[in-house]
Every structure is written in structure tokens, then in C-alpha cells.
Protein backbone atom coordinates (compact mmCIF):
# COMPACT_ATOMS: atom_id res chain seq x y z
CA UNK A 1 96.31 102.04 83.58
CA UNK A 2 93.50 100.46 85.78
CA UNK A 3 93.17 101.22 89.44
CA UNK A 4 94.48 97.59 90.42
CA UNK A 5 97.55 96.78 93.41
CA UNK A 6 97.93 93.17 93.30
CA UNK A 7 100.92 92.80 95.52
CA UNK A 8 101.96 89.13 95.13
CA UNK A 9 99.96 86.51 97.09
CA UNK A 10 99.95 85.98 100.58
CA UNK A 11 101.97 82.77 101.88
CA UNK A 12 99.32 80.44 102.97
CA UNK A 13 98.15 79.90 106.39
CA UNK A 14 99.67 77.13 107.70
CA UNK A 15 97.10 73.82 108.50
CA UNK A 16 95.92 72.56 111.27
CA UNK A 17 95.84 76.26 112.66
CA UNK A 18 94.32 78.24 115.90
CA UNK A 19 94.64 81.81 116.18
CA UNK A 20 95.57 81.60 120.13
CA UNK A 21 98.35 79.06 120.07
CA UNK A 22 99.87 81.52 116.88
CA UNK A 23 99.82 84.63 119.30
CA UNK A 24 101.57 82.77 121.97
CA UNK A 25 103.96 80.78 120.18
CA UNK A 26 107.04 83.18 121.51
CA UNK A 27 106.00 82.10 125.18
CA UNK A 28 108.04 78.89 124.67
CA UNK A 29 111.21 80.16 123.61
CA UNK A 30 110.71 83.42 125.86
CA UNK A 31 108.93 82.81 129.08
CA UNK A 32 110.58 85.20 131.18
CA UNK A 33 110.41 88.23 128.92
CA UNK A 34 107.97 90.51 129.68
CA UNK A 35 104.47 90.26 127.54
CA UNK A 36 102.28 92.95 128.90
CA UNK A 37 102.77 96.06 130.89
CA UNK A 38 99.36 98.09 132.52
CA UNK A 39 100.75 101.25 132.87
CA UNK A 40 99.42 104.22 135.34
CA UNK A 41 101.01 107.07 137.46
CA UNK A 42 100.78 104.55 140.60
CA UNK A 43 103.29 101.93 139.30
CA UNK A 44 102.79 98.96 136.57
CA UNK A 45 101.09 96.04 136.64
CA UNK A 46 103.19 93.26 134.66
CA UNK A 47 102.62 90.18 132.70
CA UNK A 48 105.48 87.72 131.48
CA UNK A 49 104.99 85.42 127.96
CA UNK A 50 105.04 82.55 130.33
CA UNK A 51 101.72 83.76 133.00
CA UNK A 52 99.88 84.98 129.82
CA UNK A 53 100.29 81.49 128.57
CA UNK A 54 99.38 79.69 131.34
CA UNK A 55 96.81 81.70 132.31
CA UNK A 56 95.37 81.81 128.86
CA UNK A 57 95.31 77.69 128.46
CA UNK A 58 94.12 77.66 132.30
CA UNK A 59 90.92 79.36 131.58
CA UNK A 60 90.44 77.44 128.32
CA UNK A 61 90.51 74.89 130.71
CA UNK A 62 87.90 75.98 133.00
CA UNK A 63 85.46 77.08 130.15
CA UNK A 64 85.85 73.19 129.17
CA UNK A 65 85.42 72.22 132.87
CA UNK A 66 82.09 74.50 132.86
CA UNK A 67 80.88 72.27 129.97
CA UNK A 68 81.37 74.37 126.98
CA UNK A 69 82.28 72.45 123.71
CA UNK A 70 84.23 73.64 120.53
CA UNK A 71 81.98 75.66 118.54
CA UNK A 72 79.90 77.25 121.43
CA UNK A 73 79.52 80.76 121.23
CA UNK A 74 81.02 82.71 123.98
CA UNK A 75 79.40 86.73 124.95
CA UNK A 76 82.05 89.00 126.35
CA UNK A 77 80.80 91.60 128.64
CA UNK A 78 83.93 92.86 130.63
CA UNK A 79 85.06 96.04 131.14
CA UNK A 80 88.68 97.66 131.04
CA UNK A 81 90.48 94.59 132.52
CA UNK A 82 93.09 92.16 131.30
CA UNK A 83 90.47 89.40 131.75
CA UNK A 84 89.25 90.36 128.21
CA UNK A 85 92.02 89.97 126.68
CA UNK A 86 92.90 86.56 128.41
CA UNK A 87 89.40 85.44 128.39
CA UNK A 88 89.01 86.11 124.26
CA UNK A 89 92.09 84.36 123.72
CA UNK A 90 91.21 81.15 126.19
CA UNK A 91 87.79 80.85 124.32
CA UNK A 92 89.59 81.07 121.22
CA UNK A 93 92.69 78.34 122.21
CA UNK A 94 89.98 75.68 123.15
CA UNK A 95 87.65 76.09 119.95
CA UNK A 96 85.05 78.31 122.02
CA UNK A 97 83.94 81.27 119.61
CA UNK A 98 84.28 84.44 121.13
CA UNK A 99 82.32 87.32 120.93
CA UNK A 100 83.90 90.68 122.50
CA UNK A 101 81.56 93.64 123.23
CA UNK A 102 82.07 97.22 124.00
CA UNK A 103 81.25 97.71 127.50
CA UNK A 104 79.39 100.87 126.93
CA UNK A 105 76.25 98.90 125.26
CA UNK A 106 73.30 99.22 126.87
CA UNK A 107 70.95 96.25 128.05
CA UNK A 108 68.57 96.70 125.35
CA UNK A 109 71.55 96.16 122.85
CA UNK A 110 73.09 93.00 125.03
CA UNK A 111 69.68 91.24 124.41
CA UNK A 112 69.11 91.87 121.04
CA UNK A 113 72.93 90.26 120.90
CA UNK A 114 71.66 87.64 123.10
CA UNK A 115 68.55 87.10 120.42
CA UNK A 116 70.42 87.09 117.29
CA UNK A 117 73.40 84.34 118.38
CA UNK A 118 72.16 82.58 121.21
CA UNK A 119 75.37 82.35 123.23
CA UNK A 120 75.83 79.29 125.35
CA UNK A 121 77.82 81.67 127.49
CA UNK A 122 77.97 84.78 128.54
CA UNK A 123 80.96 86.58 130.96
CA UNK A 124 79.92 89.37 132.98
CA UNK A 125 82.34 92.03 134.85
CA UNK A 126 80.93 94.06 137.47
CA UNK A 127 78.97 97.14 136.54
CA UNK A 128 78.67 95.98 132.58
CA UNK A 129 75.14 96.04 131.06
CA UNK A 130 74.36 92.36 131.20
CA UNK A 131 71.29 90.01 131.25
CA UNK A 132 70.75 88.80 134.80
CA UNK A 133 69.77 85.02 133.50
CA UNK A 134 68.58 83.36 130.50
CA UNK A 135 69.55 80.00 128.00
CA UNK A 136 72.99 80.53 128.47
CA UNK A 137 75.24 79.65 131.13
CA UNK A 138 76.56 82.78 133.05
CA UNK A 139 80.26 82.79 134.68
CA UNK A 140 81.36 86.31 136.43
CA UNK A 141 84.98 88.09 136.70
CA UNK A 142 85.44 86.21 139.57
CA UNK A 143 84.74 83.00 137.86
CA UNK A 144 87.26 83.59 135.51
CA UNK A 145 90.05 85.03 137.89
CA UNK A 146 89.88 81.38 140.20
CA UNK A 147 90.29 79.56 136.64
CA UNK A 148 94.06 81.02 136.76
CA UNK A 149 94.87 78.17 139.43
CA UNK A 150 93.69 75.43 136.97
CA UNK A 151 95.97 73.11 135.55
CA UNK A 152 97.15 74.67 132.27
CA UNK A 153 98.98 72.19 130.66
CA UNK A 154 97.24 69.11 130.88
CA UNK A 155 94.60 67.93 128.82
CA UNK A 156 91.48 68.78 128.35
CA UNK A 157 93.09 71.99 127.30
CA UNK A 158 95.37 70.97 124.40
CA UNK A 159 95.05 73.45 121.64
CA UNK A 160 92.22 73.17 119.39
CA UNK A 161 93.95 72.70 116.35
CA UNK A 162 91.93 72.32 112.66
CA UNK A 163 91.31 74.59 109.32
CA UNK A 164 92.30 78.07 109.51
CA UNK A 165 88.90 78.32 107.76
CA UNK A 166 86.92 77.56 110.33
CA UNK A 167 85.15 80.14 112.65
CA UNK A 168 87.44 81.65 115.13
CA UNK A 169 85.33 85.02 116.79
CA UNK A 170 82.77 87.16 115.87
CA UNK A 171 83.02 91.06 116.15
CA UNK A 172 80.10 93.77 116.08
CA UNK A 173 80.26 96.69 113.14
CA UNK A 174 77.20 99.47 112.61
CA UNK A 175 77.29 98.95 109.41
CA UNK A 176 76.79 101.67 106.26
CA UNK A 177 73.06 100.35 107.01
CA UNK A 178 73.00 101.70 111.14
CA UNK A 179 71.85 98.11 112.42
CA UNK A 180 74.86 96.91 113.56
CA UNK A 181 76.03 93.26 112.28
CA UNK A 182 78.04 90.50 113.56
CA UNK A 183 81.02 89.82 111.77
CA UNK A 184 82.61 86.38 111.64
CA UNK A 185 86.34 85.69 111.17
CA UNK A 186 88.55 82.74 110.77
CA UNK A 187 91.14 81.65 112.48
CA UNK A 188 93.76 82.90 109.63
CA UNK A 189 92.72 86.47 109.97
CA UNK A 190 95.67 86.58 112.60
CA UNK A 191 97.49 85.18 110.07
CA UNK A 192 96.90 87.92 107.50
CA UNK A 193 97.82 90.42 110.36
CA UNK A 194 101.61 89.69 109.48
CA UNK A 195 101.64 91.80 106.62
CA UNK A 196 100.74 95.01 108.88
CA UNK A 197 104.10 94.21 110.67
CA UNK A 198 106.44 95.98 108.20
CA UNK A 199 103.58 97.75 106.06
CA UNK A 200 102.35 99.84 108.84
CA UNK A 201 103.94 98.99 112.11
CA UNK A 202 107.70 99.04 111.55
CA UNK A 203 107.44 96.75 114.26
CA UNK A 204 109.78 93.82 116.27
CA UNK A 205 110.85 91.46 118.98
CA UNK A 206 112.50 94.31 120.81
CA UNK A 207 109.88 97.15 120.62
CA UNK A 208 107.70 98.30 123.18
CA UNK A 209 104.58 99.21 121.87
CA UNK A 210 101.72 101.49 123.81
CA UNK A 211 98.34 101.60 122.60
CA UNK A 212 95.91 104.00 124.41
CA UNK A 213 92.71 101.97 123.68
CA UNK A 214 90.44 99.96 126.45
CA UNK A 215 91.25 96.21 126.86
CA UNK A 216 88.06 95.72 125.47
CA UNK A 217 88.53 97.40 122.23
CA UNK A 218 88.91 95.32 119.16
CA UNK A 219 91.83 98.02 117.98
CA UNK A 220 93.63 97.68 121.04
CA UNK A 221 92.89 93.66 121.00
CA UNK A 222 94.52 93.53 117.53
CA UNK A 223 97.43 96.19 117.13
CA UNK A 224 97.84 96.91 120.80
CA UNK A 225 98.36 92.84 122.08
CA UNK A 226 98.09 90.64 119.55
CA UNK A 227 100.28 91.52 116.55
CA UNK A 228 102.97 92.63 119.41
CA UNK A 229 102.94 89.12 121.24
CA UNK A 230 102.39 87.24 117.90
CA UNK A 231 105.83 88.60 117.10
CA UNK A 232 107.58 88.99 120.58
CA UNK A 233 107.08 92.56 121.96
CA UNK A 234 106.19 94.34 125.06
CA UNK A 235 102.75 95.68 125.22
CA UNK A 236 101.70 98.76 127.02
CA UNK A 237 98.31 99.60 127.99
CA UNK A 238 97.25 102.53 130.32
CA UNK A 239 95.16 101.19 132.95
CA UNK A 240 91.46 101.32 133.37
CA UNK A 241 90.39 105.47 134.26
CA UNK A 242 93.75 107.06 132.88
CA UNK A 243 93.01 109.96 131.00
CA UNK A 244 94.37 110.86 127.36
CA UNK A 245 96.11 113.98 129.27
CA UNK A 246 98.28 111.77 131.50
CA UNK A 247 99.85 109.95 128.41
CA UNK A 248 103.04 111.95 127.81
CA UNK A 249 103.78 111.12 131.33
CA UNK A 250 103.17 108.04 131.28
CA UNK A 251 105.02 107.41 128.46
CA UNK A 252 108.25 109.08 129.35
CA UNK A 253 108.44 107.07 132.27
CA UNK A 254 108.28 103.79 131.02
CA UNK A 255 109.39 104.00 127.59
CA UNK A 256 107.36 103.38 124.75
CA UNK A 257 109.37 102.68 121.56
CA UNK A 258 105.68 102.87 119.00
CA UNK A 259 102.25 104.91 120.37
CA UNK A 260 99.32 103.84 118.97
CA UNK A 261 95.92 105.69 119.26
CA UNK A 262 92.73 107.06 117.66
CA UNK A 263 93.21 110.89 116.12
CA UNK A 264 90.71 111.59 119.13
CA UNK A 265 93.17 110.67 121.44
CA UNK A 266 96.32 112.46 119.64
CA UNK A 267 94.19 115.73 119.48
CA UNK A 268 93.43 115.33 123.70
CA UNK A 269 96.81 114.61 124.64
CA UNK A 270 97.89 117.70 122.22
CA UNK A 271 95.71 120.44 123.87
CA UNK A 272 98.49 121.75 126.19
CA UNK A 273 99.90 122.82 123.32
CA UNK A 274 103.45 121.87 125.34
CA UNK A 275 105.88 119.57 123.38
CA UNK A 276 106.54 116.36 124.85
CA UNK A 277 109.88 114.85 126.12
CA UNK A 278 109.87 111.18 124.21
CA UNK A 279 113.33 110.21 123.46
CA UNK A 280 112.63 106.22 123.35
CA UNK A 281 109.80 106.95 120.64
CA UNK A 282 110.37 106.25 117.31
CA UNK A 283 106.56 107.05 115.93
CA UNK A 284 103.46 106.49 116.47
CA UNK A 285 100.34 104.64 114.56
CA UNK A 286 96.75 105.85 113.74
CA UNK A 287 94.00 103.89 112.92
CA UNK A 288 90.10 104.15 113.37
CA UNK A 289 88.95 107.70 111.64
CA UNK A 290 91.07 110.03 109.16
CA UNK A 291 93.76 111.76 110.90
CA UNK A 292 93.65 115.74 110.13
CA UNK A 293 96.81 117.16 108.67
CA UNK A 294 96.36 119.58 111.75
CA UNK A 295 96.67 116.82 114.60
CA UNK A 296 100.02 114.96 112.06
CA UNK A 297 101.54 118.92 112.56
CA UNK A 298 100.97 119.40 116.00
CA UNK A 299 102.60 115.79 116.97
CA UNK A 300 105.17 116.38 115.00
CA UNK A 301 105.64 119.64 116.31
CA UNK A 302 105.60 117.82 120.00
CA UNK A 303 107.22 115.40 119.80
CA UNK A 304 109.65 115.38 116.65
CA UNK A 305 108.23 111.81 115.60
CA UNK A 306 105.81 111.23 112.88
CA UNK A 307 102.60 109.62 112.72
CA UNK A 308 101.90 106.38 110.38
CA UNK A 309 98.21 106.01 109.34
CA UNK A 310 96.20 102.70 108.83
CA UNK A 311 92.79 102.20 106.99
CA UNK A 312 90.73 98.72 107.27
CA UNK A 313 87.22 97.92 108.68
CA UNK A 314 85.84 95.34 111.10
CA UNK A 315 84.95 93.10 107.70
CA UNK A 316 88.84 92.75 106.95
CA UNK A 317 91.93 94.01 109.07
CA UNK A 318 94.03 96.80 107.80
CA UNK A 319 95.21 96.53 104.24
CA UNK A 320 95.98 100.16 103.00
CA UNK A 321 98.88 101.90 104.85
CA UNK A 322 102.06 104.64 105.50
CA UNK A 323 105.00 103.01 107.35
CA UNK A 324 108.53 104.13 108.25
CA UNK A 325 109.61 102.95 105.02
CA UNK A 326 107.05 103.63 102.73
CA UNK A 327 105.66 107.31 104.39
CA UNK A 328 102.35 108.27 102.94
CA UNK A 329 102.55 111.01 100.15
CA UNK A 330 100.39 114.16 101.07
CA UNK A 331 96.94 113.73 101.66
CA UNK A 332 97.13 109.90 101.20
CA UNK A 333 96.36 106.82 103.24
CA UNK A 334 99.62 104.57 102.05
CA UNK A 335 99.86 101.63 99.90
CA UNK A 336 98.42 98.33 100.22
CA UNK A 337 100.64 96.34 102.12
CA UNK A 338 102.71 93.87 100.49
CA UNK A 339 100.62 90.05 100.28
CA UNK A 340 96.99 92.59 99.19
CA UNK A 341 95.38 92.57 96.56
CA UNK A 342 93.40 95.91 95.99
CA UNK A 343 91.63 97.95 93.57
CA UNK A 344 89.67 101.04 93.05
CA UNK A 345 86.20 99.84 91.27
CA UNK A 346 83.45 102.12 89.64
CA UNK A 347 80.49 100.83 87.60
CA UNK A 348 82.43 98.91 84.94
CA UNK A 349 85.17 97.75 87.42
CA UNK A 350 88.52 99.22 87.87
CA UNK A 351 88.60 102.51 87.12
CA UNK A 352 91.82 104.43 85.58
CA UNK A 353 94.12 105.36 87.60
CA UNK A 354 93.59 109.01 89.24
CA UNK A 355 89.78 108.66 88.92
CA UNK A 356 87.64 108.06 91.83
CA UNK A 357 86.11 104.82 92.85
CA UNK A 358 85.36 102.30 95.54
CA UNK A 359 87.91 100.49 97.73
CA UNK A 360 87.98 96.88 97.33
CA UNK A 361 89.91 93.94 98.64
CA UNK A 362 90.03 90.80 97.07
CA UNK A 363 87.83 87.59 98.23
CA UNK A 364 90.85 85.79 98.45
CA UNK A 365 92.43 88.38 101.18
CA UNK A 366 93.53 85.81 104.35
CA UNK A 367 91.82 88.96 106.70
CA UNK A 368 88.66 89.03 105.00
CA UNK A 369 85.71 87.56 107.10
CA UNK A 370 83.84 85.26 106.58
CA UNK A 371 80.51 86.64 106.22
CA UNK A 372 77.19 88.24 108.09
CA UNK A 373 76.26 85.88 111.03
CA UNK A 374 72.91 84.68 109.79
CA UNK A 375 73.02 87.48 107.20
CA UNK A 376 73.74 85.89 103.82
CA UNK A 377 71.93 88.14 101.53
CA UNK A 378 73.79 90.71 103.32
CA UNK A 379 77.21 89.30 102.75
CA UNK A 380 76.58 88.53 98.93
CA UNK A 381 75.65 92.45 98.72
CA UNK A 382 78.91 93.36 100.02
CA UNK A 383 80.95 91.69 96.85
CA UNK A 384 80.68 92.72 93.27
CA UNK A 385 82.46 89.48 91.86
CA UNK A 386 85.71 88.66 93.24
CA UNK A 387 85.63 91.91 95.31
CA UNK A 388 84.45 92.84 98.80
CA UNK A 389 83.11 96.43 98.59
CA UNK A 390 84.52 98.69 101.58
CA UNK A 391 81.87 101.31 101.18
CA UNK A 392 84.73 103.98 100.82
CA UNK A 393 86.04 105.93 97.94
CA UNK A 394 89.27 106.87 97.12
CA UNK A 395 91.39 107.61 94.39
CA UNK A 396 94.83 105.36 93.65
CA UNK A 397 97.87 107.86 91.88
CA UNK A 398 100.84 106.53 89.58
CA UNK A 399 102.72 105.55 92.50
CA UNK A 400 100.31 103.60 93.73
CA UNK A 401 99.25 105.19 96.67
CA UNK A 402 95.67 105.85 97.80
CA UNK A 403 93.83 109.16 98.57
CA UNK A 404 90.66 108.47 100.84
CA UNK A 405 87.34 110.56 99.66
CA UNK A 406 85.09 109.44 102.19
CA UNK A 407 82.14 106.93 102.57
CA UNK A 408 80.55 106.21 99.67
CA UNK A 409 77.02 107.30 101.15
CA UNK A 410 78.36 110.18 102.95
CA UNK A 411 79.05 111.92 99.88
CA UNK A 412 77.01 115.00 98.90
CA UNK A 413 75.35 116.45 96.07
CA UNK A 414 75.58 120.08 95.44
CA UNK A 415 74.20 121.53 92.92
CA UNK A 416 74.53 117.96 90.99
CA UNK A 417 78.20 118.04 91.51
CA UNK A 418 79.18 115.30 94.32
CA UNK A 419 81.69 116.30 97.15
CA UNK A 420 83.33 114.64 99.76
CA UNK A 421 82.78 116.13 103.29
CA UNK A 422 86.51 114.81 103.55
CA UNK A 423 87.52 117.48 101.34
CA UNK A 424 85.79 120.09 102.58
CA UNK A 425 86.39 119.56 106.16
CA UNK A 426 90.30 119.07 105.14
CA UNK A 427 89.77 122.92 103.48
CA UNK A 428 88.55 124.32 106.78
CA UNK A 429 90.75 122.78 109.35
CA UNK A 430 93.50 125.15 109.26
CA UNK A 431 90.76 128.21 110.30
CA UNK A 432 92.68 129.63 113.62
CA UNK A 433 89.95 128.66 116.51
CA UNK A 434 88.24 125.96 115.64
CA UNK A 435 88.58 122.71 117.47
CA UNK A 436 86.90 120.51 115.76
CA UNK A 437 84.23 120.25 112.54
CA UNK A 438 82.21 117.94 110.72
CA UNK A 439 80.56 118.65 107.20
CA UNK A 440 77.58 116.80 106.21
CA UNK A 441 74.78 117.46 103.66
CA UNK A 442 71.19 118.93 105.08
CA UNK A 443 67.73 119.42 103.91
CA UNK A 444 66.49 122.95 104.15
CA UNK A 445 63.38 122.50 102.80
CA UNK A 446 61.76 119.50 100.10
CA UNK A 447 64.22 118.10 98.29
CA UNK A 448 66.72 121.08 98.80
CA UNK A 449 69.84 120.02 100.45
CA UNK A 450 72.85 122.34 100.78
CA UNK A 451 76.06 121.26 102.93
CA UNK A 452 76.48 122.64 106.39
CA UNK A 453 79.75 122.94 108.49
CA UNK A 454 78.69 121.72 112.23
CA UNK A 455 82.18 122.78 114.84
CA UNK A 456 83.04 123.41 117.95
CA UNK A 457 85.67 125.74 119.67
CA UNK A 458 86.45 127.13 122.87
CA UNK A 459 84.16 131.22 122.12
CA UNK A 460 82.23 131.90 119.03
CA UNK A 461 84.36 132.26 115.78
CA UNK A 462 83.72 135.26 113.33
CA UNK A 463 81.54 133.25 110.64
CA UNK A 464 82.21 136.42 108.22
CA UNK A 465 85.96 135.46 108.19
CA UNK A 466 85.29 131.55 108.13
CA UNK A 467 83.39 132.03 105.38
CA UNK A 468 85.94 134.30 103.77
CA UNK A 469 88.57 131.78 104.80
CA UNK A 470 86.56 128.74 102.72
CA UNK A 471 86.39 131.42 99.60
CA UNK A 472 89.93 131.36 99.40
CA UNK A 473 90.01 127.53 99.59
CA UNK A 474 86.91 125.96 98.02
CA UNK A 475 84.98 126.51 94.67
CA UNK A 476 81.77 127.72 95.31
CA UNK A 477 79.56 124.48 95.21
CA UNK A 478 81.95 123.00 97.55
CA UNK A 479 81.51 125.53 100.23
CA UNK A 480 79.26 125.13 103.40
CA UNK A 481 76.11 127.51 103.27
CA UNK A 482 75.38 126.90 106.58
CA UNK A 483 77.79 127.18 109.57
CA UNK A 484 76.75 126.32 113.18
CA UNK A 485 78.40 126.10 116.51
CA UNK A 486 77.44 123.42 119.00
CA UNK A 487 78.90 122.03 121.65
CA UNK A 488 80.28 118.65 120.53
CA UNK A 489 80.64 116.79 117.76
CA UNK A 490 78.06 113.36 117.67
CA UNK A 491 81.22 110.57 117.69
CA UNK A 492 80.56 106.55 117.75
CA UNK A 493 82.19 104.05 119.91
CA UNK A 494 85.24 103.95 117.42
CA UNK A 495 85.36 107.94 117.30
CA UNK A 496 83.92 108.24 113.96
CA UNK A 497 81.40 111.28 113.73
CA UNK A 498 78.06 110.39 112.95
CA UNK A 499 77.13 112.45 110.45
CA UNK A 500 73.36 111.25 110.29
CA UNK A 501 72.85 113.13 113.44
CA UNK A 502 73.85 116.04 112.17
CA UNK A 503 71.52 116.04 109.39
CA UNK A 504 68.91 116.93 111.56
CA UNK A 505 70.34 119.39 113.91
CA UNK A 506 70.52 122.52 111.10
């Protein structure tokens, strides 16, 4: 059989659409309920359905009043405040296209932004890299906190209603290539975000979900507040400076049914080694890099709960899963959710089942995007046909289910066999000392490359007995030749280890 999960089609998106007024649509029935909760050790900062839809449709109303027009691009350059969240989604409910930015980018990166999409906008918080002036119009944190007074109910701020088609916000990737790209996305991609509900979340009205990420983070903008106040649920978000360490407490103080986080988190808030005293959490949710088998033990271990694991990109939103009620066999990411269609493509297409090949989604996937921004040979290069290449391999079993083997240009040739670093790294993890590693593939000399384990612990390991250790666990052309300690691992904004630095570094 052929590597192919088609899992029925997705119910269509309804039309006229906007992605804001389907986030807030519970605010009607439920104005009182709470919406949002910023959590630190100091007390909480809290935000009912009813103020986060007012607010929202009052700065809508005051990026109209500023004389912005449906269609204008909009820069985000705010830090770890709810203004990004309630500025992205005010753009977005008046027909203003959004564009939110990590804080940490530099100036030199804000222009080139600047360059490639000419914002008519651009909203500055204090202390963010951000062009002083230029062609665009510039409105500060303090322009956007005396918009909450505005009227928010009165026209001009009517939702923007029209085709779910039609460009709804653009989001920044790196890219397999390392220049990053902006990627568009429609107004239905909230739309497709339904189907993460029950095929990863296990999520509803009455949970109270906490995700660890920064406001400004597009995994804490999608599984940390939208999906949980498109549906109806509390959202939790430690406030701007709280450490991964003060988590537990945190969160057995104000109750967290679902934790969400990177694995970089998890492994921070696990380095006590203590277990934690949860009894309002049910599990928690992972999402943004491959979670070891090491850091699932440990939270187990801690907190008696396990962790549910998530794979998509910025180019579609998460389609491959575990859940509560479909847990991910061992070693695997999940199962496409129900409403995907996916498949596992090689050369000639689909390959057999339990042989390796690319991760694709289908074109017709509601959370694909749209395309490049002013990249179109770049978009066509990402489809083979009716399929958007992920750049990662994996390898689909009987049941279905879908083992990840890493990027497709991270993998390494030894000795003309390819390996995944995946694999490797996965061998080594359980080595007692180490606290992290990355495996990557080096040149030694002219067109001889052998793979090198880079990792970090607390005192130099015995290499002898790591060595020994991969022996037991690795055939020979899969083990590292080279082994070197440094002090920390080269991670991108979304925690992923950047393996290209390493290259250099043996």
C-alpha cells in the first residue's frame, strides 16, 4: 500500500468570512467569562470575552481613524505585551493585513522587512528594534493603548467580511534556503485550525489552557489564544520576564487544565529534577522542534501527565499529531488529523508504506498558505503537483502513523549510506550526563565529511564510554567520529538547533 492518509475532506469555510470576528464569536454569548489570564508570582492580570472584544473592534477602529484602508499592510514590532495579540487581531477584523515580528530582530532585519513589503504601517513598543521614520505611517504602544476608549461598536469598524481566500496576515519563516520568507495566509487558515481541536488538543469550552510562549510568538498567537477563544476557553500566559523555572508554581496556583510549550521549555522547567504538584492538569502539548523521549520520561515522571506532540510549519498549521485519544505509537509524531490529506512522496510519488519519503500536504489543505510574498518561483518550487513539499522526511507504518526522520537537507551521507541526525541523536540521548546534543555532518578535509556529535553538560563526559555507549546502539556508519563539548547548543528563534553552525565549529 502507498504512503497516502486522505482523511475525508474538510467542511468548507463558511463565506463571507474574517478570521477575527471567527475567534471572537463566543464573546456574544459569553461576555463575562473570562478570556485571558497573564499570569506571574505578583497576582494576574485578567481579560473577559467581552473587553477583548471591544477592545479588539476599538483599535480596528482607530487604525481606520489613522487612515489605513483594507488591504494595507500592517508591521508589528511589540514586545511581550497583550497589545500584540489585540493589535494582530484589530488589523485583521478591519481588513488591515498584519504582519507580526519577533521582537528579538535586529534593525538591519526590520528594514530589509520594511524593503521587501512596504508597510503602510508600522507599530512600535518601547525598546523593539524599529525604524525611526520612513513611507509608512508610525503609531507607538501608547497610540494603540488610547484606541481602547474608541467607540467599538459603531461603524467604521463593522467587520470586514469577504472570501476566506483572500489575504488575512503574513508570517516570517527562515526557510530550508536561510533567507527568511514572508508567508501569506488566508483568512480560512483559522478555519482549518478546528481540526487540531480534538486531533491534538483534546481541548474545550471549559479548559484552561497555559502556553509558556511570548505574546509575540506565532505558537503562542495560534495554540496559546486563538484556537482557545475560537472555541471558548481560558487562556493563560506567563507574563513578560517570568522564567521557565517559575512555571510549576505558577501553574499550581492558578490551575492550568492543558500546558503547552517548546521541548526547550519542558527540559528548563525539568532541571530540578523535583516532581511537580499539578492536580488540575490533564496533559500537556509540544510543538516547535522534536521532543526527546528523555524530556516525555522526565514529565511524566513529574508530573504523572503525558505529553501530546504536534508537527506543522509556518507554510501550513499543524496537520500530523498524538492526542488523548489517539496517543502517538513509539517514536512517532501521530496521525494526520481527521479533515488532512497527507502523504509520504519519493521520486515517483507515494512511496510504500514503511519506506521513507517526504511529508506532504495536499494543495487543497484549508491551512495551507497562500504563497511566497513576491516570491512566486519560490512557491511553485515548494509543490510537486497537487502537493506542498514540507522539506521533512518521515516514514508512515500500517497504522497509519508517522515516524519523523529529519529535514530533508539535514540528512547525512556516510560512507554513501544516508542517516538522519534524528536517529542518531535519539541513540545517544539516554548517555547519563549529557544535557543536551546535536549531530550534524562535517567536512574534515576536501570532500570528506564524517558526522560529529556537538553536546553540552554540566563537567566533561568520558568520550571513551560515550563512544562505547553509541557501539552498543548504532551500526558503525551511523556513529559520530567526532565528539566535542561546547558550551551551548546554536538554537533559532523557534528553538530549533541550527545545525549549519555547527558545521563549521569541528
Amino acid at each position: 500500500m502507498l504512503s497516502i492518509s486522505d482523511n475525508g475532506p474538510q467542511a468548507p469555510c463558511p463565506s463571507p468570512f474574517n478570521l477575527a470576528a471567527h475567534v471572537l464569536a463566543k464573546a456574544a454569548a459569553n461576555p463575562d467569562k473570562t478570556a485571558l489570564e497573564v499570569m506571574s508570582l505578583s497576582g494576574l492580570e485578567s481579560w473577559s470575552y467581552g473587553r477583548l472584544e471591544a477592545t479588539v473592534r476599538a483599535i480596528g477602529t482607530g487604525f481606520l481613524n489613522a487612515g489605513l484602508k483594507a488591504g494595507d499592510i500592517v508591521l508589528l514590532r511589540l514586545g511581550n505585551t497583550v497589545e500584540f495579540p489585540l493589535a494582530y487581531l484589530g488589523a485583521i477584523a478591519v481588513g488591515l493585513v498584519p504582519v507580526p515580528t519577533s521582537s528579538q530582530l535586529t534593525l538591519f532585519e526590520v528594514e530589509k522587512i520594511i524593503t521587501q513589503l512596504s508597510p503602510a504601517a508600522v507599530v512600535a513598543g518601547k525598546g523593539v528594534a524599529c525604524p525611526e521614520d520612513g513611507a509608512f505611517l508610525r503609531l507607538t504602544e501608547a497610540d494603540l493603548l488610547a484606541m481602547h476608549s474608541l467607540p467599538p461598536c459603531l461603524p467604521p469598524c463593522d467587520y470586514d467580511m469577504g472570501a476566506p481566500e483572500r489575504l488575512a496576515y503574513i508570517v516570517y519563516t527562515s526557510g530550508t534556503s536561510g533567507s527568511p520568507r514572508a508567508v501569506m495566509h488566508a483568512h480560512r487558515a483559522i478555519w482549518a485550525r478546528q481540526m487540531m481541536v480534538d486531533g491534538w488538543y483534546g481541548l474545550s469550552a471549559s479548559d484552561r489552557l497555559c502556553h509558556a510562549g511570548a505574546f509575540n510568538w506565532t505558537y503562542t498567537l495560534g495554540t496559546g489564544l486563538m484556537d482557545p477563544w475560537t472555541i471558548g476557553a481560558t487562556a493563560l500566559i506567563p507574563a513578560d520576564g517570568v522564567p521557565p523555572e517559575q512555571l510549576p508554581e505558577l501553574m499550581k496556583r492558578y490551575k492550568p487544565s492543558i500546558f503547552a510549550a517548546a521541548p526547550g521549555v519542558y527540559r528548563k522547567m525539568l532541571k530540578s529534577g523535583e516532581a511537580f504538584s499539578l492536580p488540575d492538569l490533564r496533559h500537556g502539548l509540544s510543538a516547535g522542534e522534536k521532543l526527546s523521549e528523555t524530556i516525555r520520561e522526565d514529565w511524566r515522571a513529574a508530573t504523572g501527565c503525558e505529553v501530546y506532540e504536534a508537527y506543522g510549519m509556518s507554510e501550513c498549521s499543524t496537520f500530523l499529531s498524538a492526542s488523548p485519544t489517539h496517543p502517538a505509537e513509539a517514536s512517532c509524531l501521530g496521525l494526520p488529523q481527521e479533515g488532512r490529506t497527507v502523504a509520504l512522496l519519493g521520486e515517483n510519488g507515494p512511496v510504500e508504506l514503511g519506506e521513507q519519503g517526504q511529508i506532504a500536504v495536499h494543495k487543497s489543505d484549508a491551512g495551507l498558505m497562500l504563497g511566497y510574498y513576491g516570491a512566486e518561483a519560490e512557491t511553485q518550487a515548494r509543490f510537486d503537483g497537487d502537493w506542498f513539499l514540507t522539506g521533512d522526511l518521515g516514514v508512515m507504518r500500517d497504522s497509519g502513523q508517522i515516524e519523523y526522520a529529519g529535514r530533508a537537507d539535514d540528512i547525512m551521507n556516510a560512507g554513501g549510506y544516508r542517516v538522519s541526525p534524528l536517529e542518531v541523536e535519539h541513540a545517544l540521548q539516554g548517555f547519563t550526563g549529557l544535557t543536551g546534543l546535536a549531530v550534524t555532518e562535517v567536512e574534515v578535509k576536501q570532500d570528506v565529511r564524517v558526522i560529529a556529535c556537538f553536546y553540552t553538560s554540566e563537567s566533561p563526559l568520558d568520550e571513551p564510554a560515550l563512544e562505547a555507549f553509541a557501539e552498543r546502539r548504532l551500526a558503525a556508519y551511523k556513529r559520530p567520529k567526532i565528539y566535542r563539548r561546547i558550551d551551548e547548543l546554536p538554537l533559532g528563534p523557534n528553538g530549533k538547533i541550527r545545525r549549519a553552525l555547527l558545521r563549521g565549529a569541528a
